[in-house]
Protein backbone atom coordinates (compact mmCIF):
# COMPACT_ATOMS: atom_id res chain seq x y z
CA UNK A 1 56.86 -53.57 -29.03
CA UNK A 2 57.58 -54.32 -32.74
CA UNK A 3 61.08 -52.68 -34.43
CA UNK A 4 61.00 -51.79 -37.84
CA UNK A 5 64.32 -50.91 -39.60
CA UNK A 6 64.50 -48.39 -42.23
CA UNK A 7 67.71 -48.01 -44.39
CA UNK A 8 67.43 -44.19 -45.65
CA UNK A 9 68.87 -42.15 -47.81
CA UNK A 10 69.66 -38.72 -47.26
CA UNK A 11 69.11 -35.87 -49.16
CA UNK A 12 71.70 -32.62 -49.22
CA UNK A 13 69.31 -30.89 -46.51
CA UNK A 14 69.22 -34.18 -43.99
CA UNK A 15 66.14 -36.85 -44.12
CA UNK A 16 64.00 -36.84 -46.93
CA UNK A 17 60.51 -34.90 -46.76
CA UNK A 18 58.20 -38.20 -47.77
CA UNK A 19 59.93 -39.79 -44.33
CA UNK A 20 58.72 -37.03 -42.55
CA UNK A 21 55.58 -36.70 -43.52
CA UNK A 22 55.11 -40.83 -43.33
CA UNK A 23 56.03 -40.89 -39.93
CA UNK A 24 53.66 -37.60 -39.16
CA UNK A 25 50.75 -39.48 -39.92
CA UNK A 26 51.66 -42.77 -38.38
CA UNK A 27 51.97 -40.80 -35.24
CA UNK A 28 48.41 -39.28 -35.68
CA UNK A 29 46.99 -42.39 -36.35
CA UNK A 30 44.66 -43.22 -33.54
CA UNK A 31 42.08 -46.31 -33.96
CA UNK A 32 42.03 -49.63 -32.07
CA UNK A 33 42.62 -51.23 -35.41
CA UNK A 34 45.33 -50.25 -36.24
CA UNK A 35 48.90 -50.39 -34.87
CA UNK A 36 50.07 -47.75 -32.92
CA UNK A 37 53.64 -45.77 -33.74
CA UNK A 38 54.93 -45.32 -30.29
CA UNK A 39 57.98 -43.81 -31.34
CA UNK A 40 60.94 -43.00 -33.83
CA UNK A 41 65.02 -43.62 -33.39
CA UNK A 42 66.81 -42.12 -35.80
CA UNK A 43 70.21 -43.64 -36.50
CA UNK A 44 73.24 -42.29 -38.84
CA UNK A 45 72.06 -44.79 -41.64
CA UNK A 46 68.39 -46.25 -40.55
CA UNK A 47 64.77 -44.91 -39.26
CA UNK A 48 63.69 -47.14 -36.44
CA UNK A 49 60.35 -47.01 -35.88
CA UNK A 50 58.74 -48.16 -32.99
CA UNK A 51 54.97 -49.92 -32.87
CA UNK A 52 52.88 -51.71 -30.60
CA UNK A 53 53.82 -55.47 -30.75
CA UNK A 54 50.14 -57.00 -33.03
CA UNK A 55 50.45 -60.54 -31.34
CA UNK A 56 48.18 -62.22 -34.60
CA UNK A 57 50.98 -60.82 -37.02
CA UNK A 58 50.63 -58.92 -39.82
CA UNK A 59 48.05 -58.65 -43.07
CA UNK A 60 50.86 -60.44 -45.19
CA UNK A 61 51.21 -63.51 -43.17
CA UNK A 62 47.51 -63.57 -42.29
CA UNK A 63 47.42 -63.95 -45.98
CA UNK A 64 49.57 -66.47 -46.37
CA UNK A 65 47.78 -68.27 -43.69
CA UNK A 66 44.51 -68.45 -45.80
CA UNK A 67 46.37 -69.40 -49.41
CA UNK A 68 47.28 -66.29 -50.30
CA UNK A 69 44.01 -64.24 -50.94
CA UNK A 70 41.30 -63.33 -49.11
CA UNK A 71 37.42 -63.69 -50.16
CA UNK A 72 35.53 -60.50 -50.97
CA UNK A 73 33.96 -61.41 -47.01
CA UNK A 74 37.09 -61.66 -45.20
CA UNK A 75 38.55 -58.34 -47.06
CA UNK A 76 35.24 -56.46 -46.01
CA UNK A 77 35.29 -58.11 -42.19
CA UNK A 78 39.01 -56.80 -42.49
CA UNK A 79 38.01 -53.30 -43.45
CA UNK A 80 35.12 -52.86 -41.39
């Protein structure tokens, strides 16, 4: 599993709407490429969000890995 911590800031009627729609679709998201929201811990201050572990890392450091950009190839084998 992969943690990520969100720092949020409440409105005067709890969580804020955008947060709960984001996580709403994460959760419907179903497709084998792309990382799945298992679940959602919310904390007084943060939004953990829970997501299968992606052993080859994520688009940024793939990224990184190539220079920094990707070829107009690589970002349609990507998307496809």
């Amino acid at each position: 599993m992969a943690l990520k911590r969100i720092k949020i800031e409440k409105e005067d009627d709890g969580m804020p709407s955008t947060a709960i729609r984001e996580i709403a679709l994460l959760k419907k998201l179903k497709h084998p490429n792309v990382v799945e929201l298992k679940d959602v811990v919310h904390e007084k201050d943060n939004l953990n969000l829970i997501f299968e572990y992606c052993e080859h890392g994520d688009l940024k450091q793939y990224m990184q890995s190539k220079g920094g950009s990707l070829t107009q190839r690589e970002i349609k084998k990507l998307l496809y």
